[in-house]
N, C-alpha and C. Protein backbone atom coordinates (compact mmCIF):
# COMPACT_ATOMS: atom_id res chain seq x y z
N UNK A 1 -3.76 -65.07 29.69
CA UNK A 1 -5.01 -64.82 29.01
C UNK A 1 -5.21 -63.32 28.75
N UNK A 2 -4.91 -62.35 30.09
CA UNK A 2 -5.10 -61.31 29.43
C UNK A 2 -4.31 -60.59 28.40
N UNK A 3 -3.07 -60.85 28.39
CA UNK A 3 -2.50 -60.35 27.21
C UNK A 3 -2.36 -61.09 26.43
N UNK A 4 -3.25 -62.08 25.54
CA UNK A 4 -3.65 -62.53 24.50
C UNK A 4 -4.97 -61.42 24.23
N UNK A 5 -5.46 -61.15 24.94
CA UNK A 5 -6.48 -60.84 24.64
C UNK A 5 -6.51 -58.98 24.69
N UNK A 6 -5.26 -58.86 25.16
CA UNK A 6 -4.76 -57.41 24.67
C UNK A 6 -4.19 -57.28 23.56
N UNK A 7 -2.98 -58.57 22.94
CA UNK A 7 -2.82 -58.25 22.12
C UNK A 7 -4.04 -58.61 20.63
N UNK A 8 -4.95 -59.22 20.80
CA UNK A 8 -5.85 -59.56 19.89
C UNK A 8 -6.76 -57.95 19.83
N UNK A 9 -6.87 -57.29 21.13
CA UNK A 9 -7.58 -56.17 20.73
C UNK A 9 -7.15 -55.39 20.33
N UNK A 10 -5.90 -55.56 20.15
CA UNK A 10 -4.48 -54.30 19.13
C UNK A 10 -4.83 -54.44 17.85
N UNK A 11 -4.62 -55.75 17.67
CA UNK A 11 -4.54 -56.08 16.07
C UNK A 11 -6.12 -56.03 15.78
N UNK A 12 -6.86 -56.25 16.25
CA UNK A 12 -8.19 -55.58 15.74
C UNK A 12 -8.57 -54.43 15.73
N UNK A 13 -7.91 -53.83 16.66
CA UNK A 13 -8.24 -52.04 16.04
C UNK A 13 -7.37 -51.44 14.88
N UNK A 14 -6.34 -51.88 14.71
CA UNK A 14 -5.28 -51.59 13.32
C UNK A 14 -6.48 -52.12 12.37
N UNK A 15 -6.84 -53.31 12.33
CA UNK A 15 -7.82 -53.57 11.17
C UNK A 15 -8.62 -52.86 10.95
N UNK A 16 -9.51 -52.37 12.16
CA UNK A 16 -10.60 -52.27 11.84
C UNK A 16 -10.16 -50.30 11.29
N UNK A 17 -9.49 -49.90 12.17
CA UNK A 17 -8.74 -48.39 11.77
C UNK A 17 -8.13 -48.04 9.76
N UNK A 18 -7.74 -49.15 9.32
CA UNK A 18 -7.12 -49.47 8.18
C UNK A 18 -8.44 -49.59 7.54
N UNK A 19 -9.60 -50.28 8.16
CA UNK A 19 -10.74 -50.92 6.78
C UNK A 19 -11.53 -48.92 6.79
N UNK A 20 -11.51 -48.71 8.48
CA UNK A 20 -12.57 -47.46 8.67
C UNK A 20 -11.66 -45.92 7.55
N UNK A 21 -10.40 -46.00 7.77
CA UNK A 21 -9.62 -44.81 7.16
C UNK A 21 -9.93 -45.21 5.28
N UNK A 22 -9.81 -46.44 4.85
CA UNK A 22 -10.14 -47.18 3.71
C UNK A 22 -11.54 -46.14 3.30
N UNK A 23 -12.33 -46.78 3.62
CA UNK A 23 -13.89 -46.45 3.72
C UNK A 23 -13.82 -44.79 4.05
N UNK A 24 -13.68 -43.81 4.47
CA UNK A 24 -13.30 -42.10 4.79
C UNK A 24 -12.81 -42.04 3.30
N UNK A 25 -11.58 -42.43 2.86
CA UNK A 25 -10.79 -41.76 1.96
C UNK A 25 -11.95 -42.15 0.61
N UNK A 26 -12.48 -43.16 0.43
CA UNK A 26 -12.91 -43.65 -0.71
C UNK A 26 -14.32 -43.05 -0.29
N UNK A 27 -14.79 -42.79 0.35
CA UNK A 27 -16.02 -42.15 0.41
C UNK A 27 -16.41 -40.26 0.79
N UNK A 28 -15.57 -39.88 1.47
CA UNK A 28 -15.02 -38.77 1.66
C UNK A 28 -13.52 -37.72 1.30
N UNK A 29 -12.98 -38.79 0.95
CA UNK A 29 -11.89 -37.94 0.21
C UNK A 29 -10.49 -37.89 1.38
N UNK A 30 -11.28 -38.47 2.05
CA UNK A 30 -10.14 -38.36 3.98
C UNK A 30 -8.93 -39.18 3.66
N UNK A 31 -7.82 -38.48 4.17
CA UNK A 31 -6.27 -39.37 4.51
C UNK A 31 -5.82 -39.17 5.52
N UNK A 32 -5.11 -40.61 5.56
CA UNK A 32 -4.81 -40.64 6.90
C UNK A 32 -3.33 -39.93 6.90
N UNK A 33 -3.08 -39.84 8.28
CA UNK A 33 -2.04 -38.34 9.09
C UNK A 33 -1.18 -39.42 8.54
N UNK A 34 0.54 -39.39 8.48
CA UNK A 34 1.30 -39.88 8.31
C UNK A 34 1.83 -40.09 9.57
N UNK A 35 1.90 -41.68 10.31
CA UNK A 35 2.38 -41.91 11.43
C UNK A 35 3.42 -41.26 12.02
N UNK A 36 4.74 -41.28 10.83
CA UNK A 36 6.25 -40.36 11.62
C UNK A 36 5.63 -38.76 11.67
N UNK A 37 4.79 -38.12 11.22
CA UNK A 37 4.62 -36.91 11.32
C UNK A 37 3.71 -36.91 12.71
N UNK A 38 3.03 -37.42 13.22
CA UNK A 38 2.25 -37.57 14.60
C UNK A 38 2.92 -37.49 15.48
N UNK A 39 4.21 -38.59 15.08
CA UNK A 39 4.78 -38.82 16.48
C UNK A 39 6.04 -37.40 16.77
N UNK A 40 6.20 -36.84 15.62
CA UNK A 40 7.42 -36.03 15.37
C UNK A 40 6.43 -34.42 16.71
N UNK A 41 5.21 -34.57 16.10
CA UNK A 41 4.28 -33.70 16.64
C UNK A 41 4.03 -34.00 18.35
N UNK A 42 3.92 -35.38 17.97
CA UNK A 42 3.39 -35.75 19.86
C UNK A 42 4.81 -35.46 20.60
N UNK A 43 6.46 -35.70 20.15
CA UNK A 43 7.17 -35.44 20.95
C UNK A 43 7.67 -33.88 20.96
N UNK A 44 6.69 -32.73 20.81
CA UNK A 44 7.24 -31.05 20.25
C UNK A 44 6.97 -31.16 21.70
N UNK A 45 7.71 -30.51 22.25
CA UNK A 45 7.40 -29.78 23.59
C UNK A 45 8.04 -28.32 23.20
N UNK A 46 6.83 -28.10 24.21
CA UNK A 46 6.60 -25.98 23.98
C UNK A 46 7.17 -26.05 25.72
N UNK A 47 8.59 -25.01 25.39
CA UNK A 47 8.94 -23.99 26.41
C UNK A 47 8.00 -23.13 27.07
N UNK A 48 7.81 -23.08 28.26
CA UNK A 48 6.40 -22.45 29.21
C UNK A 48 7.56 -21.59 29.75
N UNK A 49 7.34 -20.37 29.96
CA UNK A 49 8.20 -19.42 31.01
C UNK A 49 7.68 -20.00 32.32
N UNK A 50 6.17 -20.26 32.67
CA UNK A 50 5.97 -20.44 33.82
C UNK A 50 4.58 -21.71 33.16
N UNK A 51 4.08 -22.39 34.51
CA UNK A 51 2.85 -22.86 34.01
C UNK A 51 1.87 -23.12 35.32
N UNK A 52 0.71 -23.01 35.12
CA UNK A 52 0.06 -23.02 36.50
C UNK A 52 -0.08 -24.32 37.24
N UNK A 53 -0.19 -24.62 38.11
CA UNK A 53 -0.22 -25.92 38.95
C UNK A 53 -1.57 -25.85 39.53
N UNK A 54 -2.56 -26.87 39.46
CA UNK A 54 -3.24 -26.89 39.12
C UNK A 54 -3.88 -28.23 40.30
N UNK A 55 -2.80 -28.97 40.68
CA UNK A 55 -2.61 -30.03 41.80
C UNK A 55 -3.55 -29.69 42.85
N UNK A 56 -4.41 -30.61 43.24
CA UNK A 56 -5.11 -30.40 44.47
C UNK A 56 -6.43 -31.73 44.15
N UNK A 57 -7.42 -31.43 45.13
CA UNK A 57 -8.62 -32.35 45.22
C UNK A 57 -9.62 -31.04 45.08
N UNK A 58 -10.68 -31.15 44.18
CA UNK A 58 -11.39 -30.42 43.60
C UNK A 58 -13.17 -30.59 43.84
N UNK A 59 -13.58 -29.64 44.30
CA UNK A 59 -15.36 -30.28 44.17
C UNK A 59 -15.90 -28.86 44.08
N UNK A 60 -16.91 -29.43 43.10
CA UNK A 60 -17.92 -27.90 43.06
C UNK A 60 -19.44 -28.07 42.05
N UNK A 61 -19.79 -27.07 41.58
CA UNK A 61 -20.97 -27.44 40.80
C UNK A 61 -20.64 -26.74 38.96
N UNK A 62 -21.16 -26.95 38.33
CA UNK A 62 -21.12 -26.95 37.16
C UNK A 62 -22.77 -26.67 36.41
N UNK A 63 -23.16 -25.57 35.98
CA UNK A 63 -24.32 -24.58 35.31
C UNK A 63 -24.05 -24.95 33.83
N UNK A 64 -24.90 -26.02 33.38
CA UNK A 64 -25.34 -25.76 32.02
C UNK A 64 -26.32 -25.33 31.15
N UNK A 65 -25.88 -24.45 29.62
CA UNK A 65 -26.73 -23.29 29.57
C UNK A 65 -27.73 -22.73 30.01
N UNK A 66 -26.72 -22.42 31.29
CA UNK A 66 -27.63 -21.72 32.50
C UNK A 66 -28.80 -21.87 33.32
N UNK A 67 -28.75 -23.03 33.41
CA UNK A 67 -29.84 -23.41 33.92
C UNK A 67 -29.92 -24.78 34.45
N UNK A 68 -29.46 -26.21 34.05
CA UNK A 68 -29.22 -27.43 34.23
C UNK A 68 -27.35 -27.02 35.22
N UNK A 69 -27.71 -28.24 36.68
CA UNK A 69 -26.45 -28.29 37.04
C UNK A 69 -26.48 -29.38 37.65
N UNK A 70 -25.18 -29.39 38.40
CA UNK A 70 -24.76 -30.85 38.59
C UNK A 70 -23.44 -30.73 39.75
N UNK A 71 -23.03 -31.41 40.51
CA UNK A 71 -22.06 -31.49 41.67
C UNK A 71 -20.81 -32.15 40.42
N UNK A 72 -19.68 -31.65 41.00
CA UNK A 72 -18.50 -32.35 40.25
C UNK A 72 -17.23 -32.42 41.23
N UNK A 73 -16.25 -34.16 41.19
CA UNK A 73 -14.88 -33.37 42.16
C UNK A 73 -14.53 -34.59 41.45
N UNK A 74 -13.39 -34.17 41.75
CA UNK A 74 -12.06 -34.98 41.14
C UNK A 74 -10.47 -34.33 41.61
N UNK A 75 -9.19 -35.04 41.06
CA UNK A 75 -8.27 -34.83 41.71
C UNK A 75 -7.50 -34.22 40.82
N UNK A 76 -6.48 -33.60 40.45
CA UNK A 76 -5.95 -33.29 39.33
C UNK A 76 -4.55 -33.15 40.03
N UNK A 77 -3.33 -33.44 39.54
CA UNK A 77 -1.47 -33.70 39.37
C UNK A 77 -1.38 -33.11 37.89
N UNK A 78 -0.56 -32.01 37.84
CA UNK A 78 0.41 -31.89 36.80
C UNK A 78 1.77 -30.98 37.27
N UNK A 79 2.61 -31.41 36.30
CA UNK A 79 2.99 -30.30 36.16
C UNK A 79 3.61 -29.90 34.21
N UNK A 80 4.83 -29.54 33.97
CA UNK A 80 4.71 -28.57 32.67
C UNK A 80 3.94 -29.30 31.65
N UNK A 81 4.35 -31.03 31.90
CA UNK A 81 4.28 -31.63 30.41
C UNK A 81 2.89 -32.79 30.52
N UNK A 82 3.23 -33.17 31.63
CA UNK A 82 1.63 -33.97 32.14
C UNK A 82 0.53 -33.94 33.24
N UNK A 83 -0.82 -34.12 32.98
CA UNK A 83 -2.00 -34.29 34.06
C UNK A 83 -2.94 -35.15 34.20
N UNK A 84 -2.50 -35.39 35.21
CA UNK A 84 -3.77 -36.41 35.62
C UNK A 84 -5.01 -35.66 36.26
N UNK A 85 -6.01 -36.84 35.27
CA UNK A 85 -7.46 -36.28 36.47
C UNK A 85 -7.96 -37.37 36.95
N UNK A 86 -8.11 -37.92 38.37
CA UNK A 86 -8.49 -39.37 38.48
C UNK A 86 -7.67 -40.04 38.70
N UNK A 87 -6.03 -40.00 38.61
CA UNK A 87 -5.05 -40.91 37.94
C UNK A 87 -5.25 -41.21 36.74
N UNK A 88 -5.87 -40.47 35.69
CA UNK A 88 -5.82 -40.60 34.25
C UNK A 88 -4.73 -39.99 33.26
N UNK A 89 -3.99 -40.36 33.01
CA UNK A 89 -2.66 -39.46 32.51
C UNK A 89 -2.78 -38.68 31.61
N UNK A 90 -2.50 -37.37 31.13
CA UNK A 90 -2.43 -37.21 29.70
C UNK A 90 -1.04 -36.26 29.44
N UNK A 91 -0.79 -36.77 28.35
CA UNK A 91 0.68 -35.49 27.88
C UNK A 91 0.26 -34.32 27.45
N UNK A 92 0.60 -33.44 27.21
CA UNK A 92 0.74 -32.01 26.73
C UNK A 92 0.76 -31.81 25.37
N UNK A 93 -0.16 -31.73 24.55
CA UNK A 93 0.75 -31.57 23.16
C UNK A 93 0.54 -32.67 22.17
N UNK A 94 -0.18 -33.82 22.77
CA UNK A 94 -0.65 -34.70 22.02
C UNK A 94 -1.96 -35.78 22.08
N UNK A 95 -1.90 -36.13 21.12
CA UNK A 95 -3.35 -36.43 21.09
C UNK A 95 -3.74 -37.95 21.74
N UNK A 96 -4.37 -38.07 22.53
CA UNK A 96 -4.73 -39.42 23.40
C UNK A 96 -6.16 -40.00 22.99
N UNK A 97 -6.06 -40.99 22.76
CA UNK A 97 -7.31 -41.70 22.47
C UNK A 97 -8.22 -43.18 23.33
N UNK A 98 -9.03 -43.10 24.30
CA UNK A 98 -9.65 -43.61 25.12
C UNK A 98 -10.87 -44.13 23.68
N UNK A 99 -10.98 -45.60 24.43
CA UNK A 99 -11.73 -46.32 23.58
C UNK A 99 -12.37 -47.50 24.53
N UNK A 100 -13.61 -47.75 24.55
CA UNK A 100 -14.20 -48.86 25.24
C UNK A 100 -15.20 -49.64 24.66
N UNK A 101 -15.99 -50.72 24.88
CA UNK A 101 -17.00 -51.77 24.14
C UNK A 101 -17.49 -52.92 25.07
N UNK A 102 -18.74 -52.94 24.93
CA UNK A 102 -19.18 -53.78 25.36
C UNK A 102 -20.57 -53.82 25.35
N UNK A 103 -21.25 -55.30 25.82
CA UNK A 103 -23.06 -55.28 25.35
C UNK A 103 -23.67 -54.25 25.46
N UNK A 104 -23.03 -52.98 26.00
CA UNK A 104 -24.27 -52.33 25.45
C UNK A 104 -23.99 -51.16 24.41
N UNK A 105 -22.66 -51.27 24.19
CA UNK A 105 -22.37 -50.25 23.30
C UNK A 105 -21.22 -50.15 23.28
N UNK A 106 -20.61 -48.82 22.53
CA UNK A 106 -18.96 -48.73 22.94
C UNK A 106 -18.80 -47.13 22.58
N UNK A 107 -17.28 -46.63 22.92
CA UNK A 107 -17.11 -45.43 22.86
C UNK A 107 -15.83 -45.27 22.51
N UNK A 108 -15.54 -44.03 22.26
CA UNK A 108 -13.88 -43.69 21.78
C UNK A 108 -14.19 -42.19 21.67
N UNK A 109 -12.96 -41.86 22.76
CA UNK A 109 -12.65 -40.22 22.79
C UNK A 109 -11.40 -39.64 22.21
N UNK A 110 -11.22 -38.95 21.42
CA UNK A 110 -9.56 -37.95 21.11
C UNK A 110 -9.44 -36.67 21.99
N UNK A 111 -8.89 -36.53 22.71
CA UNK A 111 -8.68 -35.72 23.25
C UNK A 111 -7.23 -35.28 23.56
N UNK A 112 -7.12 -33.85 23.04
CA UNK A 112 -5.47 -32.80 22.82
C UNK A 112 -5.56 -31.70 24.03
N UNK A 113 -4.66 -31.75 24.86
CA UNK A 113 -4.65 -30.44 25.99
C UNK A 113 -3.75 -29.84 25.44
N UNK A 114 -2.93 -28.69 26.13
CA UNK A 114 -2.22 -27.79 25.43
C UNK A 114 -2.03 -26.58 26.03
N UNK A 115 -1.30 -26.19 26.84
CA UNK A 115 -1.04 -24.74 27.64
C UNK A 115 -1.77 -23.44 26.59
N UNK A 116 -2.07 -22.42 26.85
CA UNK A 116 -1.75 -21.06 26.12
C UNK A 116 -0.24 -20.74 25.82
N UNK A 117 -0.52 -19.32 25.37
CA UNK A 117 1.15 -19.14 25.63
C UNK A 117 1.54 -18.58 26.75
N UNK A 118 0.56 -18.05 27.53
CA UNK A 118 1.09 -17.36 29.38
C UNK A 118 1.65 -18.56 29.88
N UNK A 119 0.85 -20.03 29.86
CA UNK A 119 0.59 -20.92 30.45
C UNK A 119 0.16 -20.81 31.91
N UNK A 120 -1.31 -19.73 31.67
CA UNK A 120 -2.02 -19.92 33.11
C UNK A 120 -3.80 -20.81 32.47
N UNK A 121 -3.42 -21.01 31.24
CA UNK A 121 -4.76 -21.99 31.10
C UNK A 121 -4.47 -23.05 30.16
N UNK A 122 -5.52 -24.16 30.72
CA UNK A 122 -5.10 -25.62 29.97
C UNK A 122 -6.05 -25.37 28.75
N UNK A 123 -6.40 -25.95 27.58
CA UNK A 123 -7.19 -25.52 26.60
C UNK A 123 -7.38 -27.22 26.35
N UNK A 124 -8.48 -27.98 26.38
CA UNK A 124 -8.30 -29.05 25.81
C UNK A 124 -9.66 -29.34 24.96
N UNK A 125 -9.18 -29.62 23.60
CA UNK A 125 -9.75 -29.65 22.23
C UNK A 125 -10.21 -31.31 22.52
N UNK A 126 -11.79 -31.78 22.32
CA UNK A 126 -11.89 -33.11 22.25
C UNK A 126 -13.07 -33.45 21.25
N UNK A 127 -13.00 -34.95 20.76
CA UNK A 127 -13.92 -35.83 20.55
C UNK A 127 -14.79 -36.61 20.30
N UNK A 128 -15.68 -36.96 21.30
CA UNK A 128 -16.26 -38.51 21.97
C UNK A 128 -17.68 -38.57 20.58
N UNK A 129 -17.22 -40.31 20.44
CA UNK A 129 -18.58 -40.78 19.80
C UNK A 129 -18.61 -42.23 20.89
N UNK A 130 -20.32 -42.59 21.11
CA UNK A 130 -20.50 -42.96 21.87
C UNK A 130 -22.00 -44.10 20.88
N UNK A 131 -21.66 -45.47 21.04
CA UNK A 131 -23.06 -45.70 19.99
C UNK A 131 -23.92 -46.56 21.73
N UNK A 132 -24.82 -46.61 21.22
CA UNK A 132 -25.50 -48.02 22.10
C UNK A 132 -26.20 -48.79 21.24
N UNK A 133 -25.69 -50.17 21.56
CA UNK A 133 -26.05 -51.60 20.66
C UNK A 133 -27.64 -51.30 21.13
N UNK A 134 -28.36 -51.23 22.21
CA UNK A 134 -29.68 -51.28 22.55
C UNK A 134 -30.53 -50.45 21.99
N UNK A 135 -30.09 -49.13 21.58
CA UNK A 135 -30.95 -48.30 21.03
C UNK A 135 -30.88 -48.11 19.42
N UNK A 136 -29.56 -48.61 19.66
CA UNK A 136 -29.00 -48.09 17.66
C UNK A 136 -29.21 -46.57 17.49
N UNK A 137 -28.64 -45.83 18.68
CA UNK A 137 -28.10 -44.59 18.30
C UNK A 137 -26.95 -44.60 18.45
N UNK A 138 -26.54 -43.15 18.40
CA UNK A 138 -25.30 -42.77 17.34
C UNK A 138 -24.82 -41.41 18.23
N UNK A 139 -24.17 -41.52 19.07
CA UNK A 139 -24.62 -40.01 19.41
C UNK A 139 -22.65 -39.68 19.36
N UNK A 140 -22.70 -38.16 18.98
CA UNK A 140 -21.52 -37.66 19.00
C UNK A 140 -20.97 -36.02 19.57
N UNK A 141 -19.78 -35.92 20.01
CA UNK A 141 -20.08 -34.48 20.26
C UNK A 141 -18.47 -33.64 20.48
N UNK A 142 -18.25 -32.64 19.55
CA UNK A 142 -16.91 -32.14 19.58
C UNK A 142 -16.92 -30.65 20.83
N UNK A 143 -15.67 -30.71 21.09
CA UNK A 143 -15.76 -29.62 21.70
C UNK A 143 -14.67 -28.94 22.17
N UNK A 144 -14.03 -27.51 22.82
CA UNK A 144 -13.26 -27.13 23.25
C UNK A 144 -13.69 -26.17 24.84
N UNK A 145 -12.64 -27.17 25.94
CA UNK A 145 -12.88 -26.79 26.63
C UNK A 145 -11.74 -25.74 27.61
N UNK A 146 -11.57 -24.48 28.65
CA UNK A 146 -10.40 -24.18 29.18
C UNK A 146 -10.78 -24.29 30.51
N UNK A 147 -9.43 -24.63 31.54
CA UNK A 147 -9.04 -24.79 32.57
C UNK A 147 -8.43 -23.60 32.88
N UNK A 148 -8.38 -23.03 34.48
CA UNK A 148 -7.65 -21.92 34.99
C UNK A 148 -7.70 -21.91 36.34
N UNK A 149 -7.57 -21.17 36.25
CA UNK A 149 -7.58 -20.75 38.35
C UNK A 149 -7.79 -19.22 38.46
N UNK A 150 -9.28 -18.67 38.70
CA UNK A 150 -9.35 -17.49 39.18
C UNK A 150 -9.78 -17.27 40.50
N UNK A 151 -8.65 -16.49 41.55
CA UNK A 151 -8.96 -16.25 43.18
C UNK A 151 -9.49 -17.71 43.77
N UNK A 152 -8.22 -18.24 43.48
CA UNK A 152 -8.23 -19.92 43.77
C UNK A 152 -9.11 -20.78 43.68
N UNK A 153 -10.29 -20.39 42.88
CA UNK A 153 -10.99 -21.00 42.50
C UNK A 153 -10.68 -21.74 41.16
N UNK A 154 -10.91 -23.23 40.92
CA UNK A 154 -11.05 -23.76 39.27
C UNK A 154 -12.10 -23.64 38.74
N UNK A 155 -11.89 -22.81 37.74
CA UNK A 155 -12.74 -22.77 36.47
C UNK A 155 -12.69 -23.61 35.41
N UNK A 156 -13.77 -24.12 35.14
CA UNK A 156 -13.91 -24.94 33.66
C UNK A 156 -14.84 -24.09 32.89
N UNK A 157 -14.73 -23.89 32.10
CA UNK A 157 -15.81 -23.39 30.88
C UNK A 157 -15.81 -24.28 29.52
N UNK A 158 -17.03 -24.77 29.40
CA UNK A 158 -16.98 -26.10 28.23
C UNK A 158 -18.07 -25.55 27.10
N UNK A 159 -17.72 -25.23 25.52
CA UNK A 159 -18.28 -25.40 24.52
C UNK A 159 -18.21 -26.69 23.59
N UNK A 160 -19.31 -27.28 23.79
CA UNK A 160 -19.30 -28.58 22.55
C UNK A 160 -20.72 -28.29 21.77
N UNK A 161 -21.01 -29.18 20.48
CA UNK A 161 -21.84 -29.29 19.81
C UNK A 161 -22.08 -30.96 19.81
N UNK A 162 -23.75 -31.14 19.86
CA UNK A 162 -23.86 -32.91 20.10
C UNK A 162 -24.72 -33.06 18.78
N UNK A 163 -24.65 -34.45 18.50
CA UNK A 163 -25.20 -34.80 17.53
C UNK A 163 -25.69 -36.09 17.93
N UNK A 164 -26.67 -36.31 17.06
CA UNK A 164 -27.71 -37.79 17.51
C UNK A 164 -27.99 -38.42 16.20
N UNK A 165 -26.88 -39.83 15.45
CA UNK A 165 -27.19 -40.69 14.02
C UNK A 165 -26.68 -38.89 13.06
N UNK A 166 -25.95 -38.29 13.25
CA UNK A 166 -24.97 -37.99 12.56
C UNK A 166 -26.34 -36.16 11.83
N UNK A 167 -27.30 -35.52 13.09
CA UNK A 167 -27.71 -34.43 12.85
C UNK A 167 -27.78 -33.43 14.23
N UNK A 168 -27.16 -32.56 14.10
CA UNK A 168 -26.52 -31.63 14.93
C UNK A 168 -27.97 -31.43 15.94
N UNK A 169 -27.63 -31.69 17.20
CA UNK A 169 -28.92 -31.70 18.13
C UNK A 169 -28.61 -30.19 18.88
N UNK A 170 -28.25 -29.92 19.44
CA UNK A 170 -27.62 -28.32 20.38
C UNK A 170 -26.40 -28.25 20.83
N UNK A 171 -25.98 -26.84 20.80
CA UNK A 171 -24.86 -26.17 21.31
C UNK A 171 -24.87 -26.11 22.48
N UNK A 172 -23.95 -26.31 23.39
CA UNK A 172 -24.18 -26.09 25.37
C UNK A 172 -22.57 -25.73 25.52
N UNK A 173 -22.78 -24.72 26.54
CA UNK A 173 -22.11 -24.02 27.11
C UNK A 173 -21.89 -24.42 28.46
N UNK A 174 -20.95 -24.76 29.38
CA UNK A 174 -20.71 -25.26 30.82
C UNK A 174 -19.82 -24.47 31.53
N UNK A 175 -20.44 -23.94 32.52
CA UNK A 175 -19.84 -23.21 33.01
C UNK A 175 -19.24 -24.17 35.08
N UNK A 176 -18.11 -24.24 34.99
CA UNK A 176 -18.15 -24.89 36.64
C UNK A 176 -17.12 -24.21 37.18
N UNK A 177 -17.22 -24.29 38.63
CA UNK A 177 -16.68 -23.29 39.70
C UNK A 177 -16.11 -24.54 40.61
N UNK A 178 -15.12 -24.72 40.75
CA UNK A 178 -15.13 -25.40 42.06
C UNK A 178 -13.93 -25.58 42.60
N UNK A 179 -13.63 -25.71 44.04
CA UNK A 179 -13.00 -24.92 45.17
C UNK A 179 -12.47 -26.23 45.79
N UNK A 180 -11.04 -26.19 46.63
CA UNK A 180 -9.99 -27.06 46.93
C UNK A 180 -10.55 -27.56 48.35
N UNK A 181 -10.65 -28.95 47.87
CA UNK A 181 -11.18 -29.67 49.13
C UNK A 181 -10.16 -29.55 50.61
N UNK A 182 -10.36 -29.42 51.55
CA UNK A 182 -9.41 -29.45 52.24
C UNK A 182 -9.75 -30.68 53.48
């Protein structure tokens, strides 16, 4: 049962991806990427002289525009080419797409990480639209965020822009600090 019902949710996102790229190009002018050129892209791996490791169990707080905060921890594994946060995998270099649905709504994230060229910071470019069936909003929000390690501390610093039914609501800035559980 469940992989009937995996493969039925394959072939409905090709559809529904084919009717939505349809609808972009004829209404916006949008084309779609050429599949062999994605994948030619998702398998480039960039030579790192070195890259930071980044491995450990993580908790700390997180200051948004300066003023709103919040507790954060999680686990993070990588090394040159992949990281997990959570046990969530991602490659280096290419673009991953998380997608979910259900009564009360659904969501879908793109999200690209990507060393610098030192490779002492992760840079990851994302994203998330998020609707809810209950409210019939719309909410969306792009952003670029970097990863590092200063005096063993992890740093995140997050710029996105959100939007609410498709009109730019505010800019936020995130700033988080947080230090290796032991």
């Amino acid at each position: 049962m469940k992989k009937i019902l995996a493969i039925a949710l394959l072939c409905s996102s090709w559809a529904i991806s084919s009717y939505a790229l349809s609808f972009l190009d004829k209404t916006w002018g949008m084309k779609k990427m050429n599949i062999r050129h994605t994948n030619a892209l998702a398998n480039k791996r960039i030579e790192l002289k070195k890259y930071t490791n980044f491995t450990n169990n993580w908790k700390g707080r997180c200051v948004t525009n300066n003023h709103d905060t919040h507790d954060i921890s999680f686990s993070i594994k990588n090394d040159e080419d992949t990281i997990s946060f959570d046990g969530i995998e991602y490659d280096f270099n290419t673009l991953s797409t998380h997608a979910s649905s259900g009564n009360i709504g659904s969501d879908i994230t793109h999200v690209m990480l990507r060393w610098n060229e030192e490779g002492d910071q992760l840079i990851v470019n994302y994203m998330m639209i998020d609707n809810s069936n209950s409210t019939e909003l719309f909410y969306s929000s792009v952003g670029r965020d970097t990863i590092e390690l200063i005096d063993n501390q992890l740093v995140i610093k997050k710029n996105y822009q959100q939007f609410r039914n498709g009109v730019a609501k505010n800019a936020s800035a995130e700033t988080c600090i947080l230090l290796p559980v032991k």
